[in-house]
C-alpha atoms as a PDB file:
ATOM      1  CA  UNK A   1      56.052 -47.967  22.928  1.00  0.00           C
ATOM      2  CA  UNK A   2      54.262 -44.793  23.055  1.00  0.00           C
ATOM      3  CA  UNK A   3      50.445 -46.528  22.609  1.00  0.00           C
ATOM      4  CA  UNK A   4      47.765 -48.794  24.251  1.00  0.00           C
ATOM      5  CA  UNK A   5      47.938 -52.678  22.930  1.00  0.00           C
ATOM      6  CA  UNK A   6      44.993 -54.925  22.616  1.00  0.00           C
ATOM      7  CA  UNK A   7      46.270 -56.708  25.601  1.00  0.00           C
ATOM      8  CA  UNK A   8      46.511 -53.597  27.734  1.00  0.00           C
ATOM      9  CA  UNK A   9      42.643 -53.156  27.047  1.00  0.00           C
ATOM     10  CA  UNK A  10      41.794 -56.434  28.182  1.00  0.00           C
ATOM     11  CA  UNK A  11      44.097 -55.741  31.005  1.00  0.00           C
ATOM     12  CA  UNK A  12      42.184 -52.006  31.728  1.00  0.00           C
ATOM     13  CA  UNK A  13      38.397 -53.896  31.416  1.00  0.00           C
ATOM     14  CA  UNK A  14      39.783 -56.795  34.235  1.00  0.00           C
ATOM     15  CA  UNK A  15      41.377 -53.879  36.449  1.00  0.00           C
ATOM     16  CA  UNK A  16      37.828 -52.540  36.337  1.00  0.00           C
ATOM     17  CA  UNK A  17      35.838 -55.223  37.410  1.00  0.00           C
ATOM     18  CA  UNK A  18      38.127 -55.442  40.302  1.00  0.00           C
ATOM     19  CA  UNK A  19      37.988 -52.201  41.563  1.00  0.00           C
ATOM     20  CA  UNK A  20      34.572 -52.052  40.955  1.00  0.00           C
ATOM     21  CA  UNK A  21      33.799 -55.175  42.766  1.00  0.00           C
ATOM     22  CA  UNK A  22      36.207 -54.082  45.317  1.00  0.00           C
ATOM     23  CA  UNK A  23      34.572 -50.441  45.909  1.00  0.00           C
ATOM     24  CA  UNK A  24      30.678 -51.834  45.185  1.00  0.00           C
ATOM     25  CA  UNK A  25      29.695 -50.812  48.874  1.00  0.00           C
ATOM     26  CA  UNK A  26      31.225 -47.516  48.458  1.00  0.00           C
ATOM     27  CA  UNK A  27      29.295 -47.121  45.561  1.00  0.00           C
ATOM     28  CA  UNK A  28      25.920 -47.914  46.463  1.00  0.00           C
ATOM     29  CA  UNK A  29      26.190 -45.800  49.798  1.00  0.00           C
ATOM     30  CA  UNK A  30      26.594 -42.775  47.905  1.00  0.00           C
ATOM     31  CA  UNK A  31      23.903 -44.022  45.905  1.00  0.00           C
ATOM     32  CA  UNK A  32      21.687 -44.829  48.679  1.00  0.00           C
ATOM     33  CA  UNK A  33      22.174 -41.163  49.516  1.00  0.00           C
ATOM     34  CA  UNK A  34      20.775 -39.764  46.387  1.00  0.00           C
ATOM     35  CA  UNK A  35      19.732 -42.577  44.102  1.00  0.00           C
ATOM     36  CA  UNK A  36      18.333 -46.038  44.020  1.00  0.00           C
ATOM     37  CA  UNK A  37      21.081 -47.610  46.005  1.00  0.00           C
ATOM     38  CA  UNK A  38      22.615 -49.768  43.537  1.00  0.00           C
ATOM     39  CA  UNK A  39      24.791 -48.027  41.337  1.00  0.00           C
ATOM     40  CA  UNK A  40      27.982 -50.203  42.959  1.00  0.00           C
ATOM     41  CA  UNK A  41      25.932 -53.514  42.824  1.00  0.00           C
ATOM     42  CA  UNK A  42      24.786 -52.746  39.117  1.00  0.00           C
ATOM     43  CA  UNK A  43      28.481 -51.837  37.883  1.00  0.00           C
ATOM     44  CA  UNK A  44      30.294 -55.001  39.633  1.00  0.00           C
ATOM     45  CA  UNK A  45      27.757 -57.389  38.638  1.00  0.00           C
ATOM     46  CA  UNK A  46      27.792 -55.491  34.909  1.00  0.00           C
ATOM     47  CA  UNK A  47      31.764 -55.780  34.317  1.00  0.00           C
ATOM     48  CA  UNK A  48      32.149 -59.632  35.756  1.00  0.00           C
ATOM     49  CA  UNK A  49      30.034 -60.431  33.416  1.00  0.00           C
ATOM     50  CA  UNK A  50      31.741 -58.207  30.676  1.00  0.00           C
ATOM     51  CA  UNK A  51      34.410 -60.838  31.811  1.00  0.00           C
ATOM     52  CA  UNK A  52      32.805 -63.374  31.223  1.00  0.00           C
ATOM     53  CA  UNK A  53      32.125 -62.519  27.574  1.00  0.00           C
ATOM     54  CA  UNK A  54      35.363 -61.427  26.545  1.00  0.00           C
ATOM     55  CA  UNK A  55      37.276 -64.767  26.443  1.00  0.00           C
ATOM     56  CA  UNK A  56      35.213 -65.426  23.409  1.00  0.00           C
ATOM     57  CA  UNK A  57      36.205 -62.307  21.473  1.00  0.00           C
ATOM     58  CA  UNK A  58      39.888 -62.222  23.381  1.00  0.00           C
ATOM     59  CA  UNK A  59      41.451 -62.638  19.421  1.00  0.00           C
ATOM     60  CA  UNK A  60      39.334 -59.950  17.883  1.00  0.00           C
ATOM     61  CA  UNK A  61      40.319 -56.471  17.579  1.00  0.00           C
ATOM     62  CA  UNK A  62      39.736 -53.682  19.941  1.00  0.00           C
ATOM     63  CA  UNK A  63      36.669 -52.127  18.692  1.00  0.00           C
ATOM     64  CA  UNK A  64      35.005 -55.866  19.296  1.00  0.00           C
ATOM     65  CA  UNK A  65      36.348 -55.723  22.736  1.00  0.00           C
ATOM     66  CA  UNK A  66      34.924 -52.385  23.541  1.00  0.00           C
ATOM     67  CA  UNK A  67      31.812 -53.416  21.510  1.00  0.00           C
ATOM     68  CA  UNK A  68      31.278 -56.419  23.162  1.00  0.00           C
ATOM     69  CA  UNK A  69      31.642 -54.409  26.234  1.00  0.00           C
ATOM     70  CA  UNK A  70      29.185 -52.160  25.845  1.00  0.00           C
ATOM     71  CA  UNK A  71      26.376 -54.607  24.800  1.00  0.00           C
ATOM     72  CA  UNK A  72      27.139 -56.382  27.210  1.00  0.00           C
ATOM     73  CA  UNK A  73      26.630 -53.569  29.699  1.00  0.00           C
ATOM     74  CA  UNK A  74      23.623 -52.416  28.425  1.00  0.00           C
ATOM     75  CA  UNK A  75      21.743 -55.807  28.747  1.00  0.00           C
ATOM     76  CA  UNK A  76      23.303 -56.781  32.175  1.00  0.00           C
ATOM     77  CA  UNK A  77      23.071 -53.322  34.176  1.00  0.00           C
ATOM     78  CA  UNK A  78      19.776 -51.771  35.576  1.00  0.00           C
ATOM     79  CA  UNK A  79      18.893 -48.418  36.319  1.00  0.00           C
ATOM     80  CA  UNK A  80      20.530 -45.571  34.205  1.00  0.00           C
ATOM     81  CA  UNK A  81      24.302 -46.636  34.217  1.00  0.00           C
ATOM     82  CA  UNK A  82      23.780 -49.638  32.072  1.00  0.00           C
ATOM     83  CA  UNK A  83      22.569 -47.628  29.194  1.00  0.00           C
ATOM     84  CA  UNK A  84      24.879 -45.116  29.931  1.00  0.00           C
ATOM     85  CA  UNK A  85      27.952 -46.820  30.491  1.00  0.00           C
ATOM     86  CA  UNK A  86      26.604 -49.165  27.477  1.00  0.00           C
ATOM     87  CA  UNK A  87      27.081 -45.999  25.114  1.00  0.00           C
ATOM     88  CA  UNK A  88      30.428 -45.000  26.400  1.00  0.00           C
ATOM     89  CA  UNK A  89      31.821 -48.243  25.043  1.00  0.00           C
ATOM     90  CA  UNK A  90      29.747 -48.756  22.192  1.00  0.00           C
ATOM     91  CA  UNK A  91      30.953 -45.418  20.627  1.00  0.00           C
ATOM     92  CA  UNK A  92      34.752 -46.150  21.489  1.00  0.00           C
ATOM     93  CA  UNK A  93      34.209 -49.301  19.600  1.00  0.00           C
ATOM     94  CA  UNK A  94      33.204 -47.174  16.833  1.00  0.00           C
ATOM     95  CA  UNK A  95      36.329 -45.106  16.678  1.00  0.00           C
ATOM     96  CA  UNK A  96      38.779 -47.806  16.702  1.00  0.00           C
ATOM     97  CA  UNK A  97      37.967 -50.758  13.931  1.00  0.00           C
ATOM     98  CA  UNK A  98      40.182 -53.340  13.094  1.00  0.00           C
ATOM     99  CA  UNK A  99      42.688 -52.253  15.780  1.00  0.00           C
ATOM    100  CA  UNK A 100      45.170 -53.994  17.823  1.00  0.00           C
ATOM    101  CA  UNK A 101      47.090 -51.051  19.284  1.00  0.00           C
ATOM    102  CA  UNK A 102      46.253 -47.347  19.498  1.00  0.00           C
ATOM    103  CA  UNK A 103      48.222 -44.487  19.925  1.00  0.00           C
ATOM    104  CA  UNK A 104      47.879 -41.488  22.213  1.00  0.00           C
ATOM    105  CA  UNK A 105      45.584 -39.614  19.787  1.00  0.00           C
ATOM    106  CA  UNK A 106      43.418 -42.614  19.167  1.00  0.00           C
ATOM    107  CA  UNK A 107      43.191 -43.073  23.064  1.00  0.00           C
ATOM    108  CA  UNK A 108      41.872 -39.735  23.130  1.00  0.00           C
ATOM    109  CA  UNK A 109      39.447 -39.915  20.703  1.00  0.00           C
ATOM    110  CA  UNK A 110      38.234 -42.906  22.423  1.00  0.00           C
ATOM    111  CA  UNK A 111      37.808 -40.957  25.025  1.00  0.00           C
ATOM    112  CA  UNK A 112      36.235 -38.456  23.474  1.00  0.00           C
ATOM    113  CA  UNK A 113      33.548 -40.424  21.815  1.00  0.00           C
ATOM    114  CA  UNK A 114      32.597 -42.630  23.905  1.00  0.00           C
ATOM    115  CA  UNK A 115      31.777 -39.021  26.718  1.00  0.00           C
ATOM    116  CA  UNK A 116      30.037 -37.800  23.458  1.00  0.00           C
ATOM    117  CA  UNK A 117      27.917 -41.126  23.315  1.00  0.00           C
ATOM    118  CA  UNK A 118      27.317 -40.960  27.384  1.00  0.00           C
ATOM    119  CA  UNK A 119      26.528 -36.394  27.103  1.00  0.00           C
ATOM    120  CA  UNK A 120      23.800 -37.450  23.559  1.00  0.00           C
ATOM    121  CA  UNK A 121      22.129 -40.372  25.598  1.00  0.00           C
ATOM    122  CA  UNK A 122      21.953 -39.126  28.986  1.00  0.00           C
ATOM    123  CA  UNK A 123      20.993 -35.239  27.669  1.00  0.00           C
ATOM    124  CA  UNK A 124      23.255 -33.834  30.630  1.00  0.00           C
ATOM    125  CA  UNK A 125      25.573 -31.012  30.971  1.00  0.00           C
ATOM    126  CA  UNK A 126      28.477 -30.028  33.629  1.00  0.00           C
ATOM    127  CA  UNK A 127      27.008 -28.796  36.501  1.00  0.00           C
ATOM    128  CA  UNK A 128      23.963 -31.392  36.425  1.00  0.00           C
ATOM    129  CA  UNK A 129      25.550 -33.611  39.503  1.00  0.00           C
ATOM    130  CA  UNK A 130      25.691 -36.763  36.717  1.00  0.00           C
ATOM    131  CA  UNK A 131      28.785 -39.071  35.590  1.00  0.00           C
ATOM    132  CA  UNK A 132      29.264 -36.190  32.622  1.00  0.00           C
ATOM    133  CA  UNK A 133      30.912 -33.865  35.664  1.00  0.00           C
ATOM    134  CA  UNK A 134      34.014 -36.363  35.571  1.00  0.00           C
ATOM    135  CA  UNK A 135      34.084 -37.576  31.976  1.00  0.00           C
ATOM    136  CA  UNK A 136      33.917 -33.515  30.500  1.00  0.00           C
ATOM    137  CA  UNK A 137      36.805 -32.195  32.314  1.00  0.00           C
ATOM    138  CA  UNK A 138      39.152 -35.795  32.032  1.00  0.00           C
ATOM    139  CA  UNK A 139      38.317 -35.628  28.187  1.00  0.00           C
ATOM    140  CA  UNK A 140      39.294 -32.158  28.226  1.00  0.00           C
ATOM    141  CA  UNK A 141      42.600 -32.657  30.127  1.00  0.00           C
ATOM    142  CA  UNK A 142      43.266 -35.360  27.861  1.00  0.00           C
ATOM    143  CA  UNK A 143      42.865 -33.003  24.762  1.00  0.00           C
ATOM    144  CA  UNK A 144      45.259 -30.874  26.273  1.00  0.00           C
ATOM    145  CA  UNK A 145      47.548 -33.105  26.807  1.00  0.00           C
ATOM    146  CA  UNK A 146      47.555 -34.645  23.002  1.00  0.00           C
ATOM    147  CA  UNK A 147      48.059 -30.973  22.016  1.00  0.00           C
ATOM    148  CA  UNK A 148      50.833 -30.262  24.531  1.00  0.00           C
ATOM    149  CA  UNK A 149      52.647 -33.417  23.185  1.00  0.00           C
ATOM    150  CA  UNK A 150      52.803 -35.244  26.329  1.00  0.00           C
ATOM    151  CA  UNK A 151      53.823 -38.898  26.586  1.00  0.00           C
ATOM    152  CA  UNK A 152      50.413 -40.997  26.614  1.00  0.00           C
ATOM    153  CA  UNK A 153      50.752 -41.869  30.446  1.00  0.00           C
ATOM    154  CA  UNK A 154      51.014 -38.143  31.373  1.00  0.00           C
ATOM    155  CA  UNK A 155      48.248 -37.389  29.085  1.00  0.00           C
ATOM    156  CA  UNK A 156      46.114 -40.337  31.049  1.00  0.00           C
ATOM    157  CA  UNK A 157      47.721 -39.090  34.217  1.00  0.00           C
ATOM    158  CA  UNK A 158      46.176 -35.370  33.548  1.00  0.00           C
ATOM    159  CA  UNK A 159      42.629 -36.988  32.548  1.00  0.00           C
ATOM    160  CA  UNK A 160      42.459 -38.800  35.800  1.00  0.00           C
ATOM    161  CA  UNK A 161      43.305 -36.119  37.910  1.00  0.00           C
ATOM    162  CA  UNK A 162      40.750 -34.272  35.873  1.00  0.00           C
ATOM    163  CA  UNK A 163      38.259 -36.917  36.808  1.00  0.00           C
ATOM    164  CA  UNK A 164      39.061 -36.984  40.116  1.00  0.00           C
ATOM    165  CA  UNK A 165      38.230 -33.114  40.871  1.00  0.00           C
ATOM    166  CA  UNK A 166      35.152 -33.163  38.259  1.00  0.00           C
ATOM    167  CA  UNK A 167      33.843 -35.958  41.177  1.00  0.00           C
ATOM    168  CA  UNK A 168      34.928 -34.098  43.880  1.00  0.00           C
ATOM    169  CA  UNK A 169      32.950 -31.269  42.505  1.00  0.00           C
ATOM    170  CA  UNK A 170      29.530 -32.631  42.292  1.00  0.00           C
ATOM    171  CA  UNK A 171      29.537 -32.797  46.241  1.00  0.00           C
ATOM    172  CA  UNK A 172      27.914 -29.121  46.274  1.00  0.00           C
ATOM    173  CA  UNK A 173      26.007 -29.518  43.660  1.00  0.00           C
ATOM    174  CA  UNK A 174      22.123 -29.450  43.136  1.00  0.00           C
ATOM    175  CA  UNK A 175      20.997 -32.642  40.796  1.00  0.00           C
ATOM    176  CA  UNK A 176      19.198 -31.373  37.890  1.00  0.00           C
ATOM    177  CA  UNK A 177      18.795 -35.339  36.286  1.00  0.00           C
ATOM    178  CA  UNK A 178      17.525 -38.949  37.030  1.00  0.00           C
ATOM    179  CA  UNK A 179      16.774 -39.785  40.428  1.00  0.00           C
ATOM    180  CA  UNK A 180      18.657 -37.520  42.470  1.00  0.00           C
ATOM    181  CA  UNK A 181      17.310 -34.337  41.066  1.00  0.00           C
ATOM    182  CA  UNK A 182      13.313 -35.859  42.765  1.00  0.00           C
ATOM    183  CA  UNK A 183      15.427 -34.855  46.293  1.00  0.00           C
ATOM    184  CA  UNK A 184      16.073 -31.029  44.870  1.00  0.00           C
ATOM    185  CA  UNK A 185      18.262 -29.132  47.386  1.00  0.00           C
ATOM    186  CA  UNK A 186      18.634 -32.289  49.846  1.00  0.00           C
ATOM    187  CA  UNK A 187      21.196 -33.437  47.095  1.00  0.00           C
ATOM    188  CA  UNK A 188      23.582 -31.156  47.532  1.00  0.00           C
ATOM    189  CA  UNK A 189      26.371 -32.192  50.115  1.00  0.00           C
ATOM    190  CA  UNK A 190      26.173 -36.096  48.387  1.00  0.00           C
ATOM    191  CA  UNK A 191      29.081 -36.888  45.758  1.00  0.00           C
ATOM    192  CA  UNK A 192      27.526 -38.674  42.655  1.00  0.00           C
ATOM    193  CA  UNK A 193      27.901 -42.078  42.460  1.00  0.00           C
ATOM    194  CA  UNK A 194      28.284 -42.149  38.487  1.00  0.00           C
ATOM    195  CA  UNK A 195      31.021 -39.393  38.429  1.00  0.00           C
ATOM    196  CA  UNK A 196      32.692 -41.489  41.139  1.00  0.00           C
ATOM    197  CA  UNK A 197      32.222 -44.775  39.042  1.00  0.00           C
ATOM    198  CA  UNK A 198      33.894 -43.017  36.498  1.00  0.00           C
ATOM    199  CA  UNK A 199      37.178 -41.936  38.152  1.00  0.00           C
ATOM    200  CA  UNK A 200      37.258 -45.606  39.409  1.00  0.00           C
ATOM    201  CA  UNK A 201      37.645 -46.635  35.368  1.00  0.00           C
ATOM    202  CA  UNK A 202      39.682 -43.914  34.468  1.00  0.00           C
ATOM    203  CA  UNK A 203      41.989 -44.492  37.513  1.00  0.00           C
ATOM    204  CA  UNK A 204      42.207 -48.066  36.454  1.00  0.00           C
ATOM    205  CA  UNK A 205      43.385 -47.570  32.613  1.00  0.00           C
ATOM    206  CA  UNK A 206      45.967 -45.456  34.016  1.00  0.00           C
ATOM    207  CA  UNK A 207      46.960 -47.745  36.536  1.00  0.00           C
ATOM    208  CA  UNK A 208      46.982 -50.429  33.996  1.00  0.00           C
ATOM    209  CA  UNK A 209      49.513 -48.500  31.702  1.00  0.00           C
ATOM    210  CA  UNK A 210      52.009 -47.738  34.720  1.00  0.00           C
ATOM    211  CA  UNK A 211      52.147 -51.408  35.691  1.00  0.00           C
END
């Protein structure tokens, strides 16, 4: 079957925390370069406890799941990730209501929504050095995939990759928002922790749909 079930969601969110528990040093060094130093602290101890929440709403549909997600993100997770990571799921939740399986083009939109929630409550663009650097160009290659009429993993596949060069790409980069941007030019030559964070969830929903 050509589309994400319920159980596959619950499946991505657990993949998550373990990744993100299992890179949380990695994380907060490139934090510490640039940041506050606890970007990977924040997200692991943000997601276990997204795990510990969801056994209550396991029967519910997936917008709860992603709802309960991102409430539970925003009131668990400091500094800016929490809110920010908090929007990405509460707008995904918005776009899929009442369902229990989603098909490529709902993925997307996910997706899509949930960056749009994360560009509107952050205020940054590509080429600030933020998260937004990964989650453009993956949403993009996603689109393009949809529209080529690629099989939902390849379309995932192509957003990952995506990801994966829009974080290797804020290495150069001058930060122009939040903390980093106080350090001006000494920011370049750091990769953003938030654009890595996000090629760490991205990586995991695909992984989860190739298992």
């Amino acid at each position: 079957m050509d589309a994400v079930t319920k159980a596959q969601i619950i499946q991505w969110l657990e993949k998550a925390t373990t990744v993100l528990n299992e890179n949380k040093a990695y994380l907060t060094d490139l934090d510490a370069a640039i940041g506050d130093a606890d970007h990977g602290t924040n997200m692991a101890r943000g997601f276990t406890t997204v795990m510990q929440k969801l056994p209550d709403v396991a029967d519910k549909d997936i917008g709860t799941l992603l709802k309960t997600t991102g409430m539970t993100l925003m009131s668990s997770v400091g500094g800016a990730s929490g809110p920010l990571y908090g929007a990405f799921f509460m707008r995904a939740a918005n776009s899929t209501p009442g369902k229990e399986v989603l098909n490529c083009a709902e993925l997307v939109k996910l997706l899509e929504d949930g960056t749009n929630g994360i560009a509107q409550r952050g205020r940054a663009v590509v080429g600030d050095k933020t998260m937004i650097d990964a989650w453009t160009p993956a949403v993009a290659a996603a689109q393009a995939g949809l529209q080529a009429g690629k099989q939902l993993v390849d379309t995932v596949q192509a957003c990952v990759a995506a990801a994966e060069q829009g974080m290797q790409a804020t290495v150069p980069l001058q930060a122009k928002k939040g903390r980093a941007s106080y350090l001006g030019e000494r920011s370049i030559g750091h990769q953003d922790p938030g654009a890595t964070s996000t090629y760490l969830l991205l990586k995991a929903l695909l992984d989860t749909l190739t298992d």
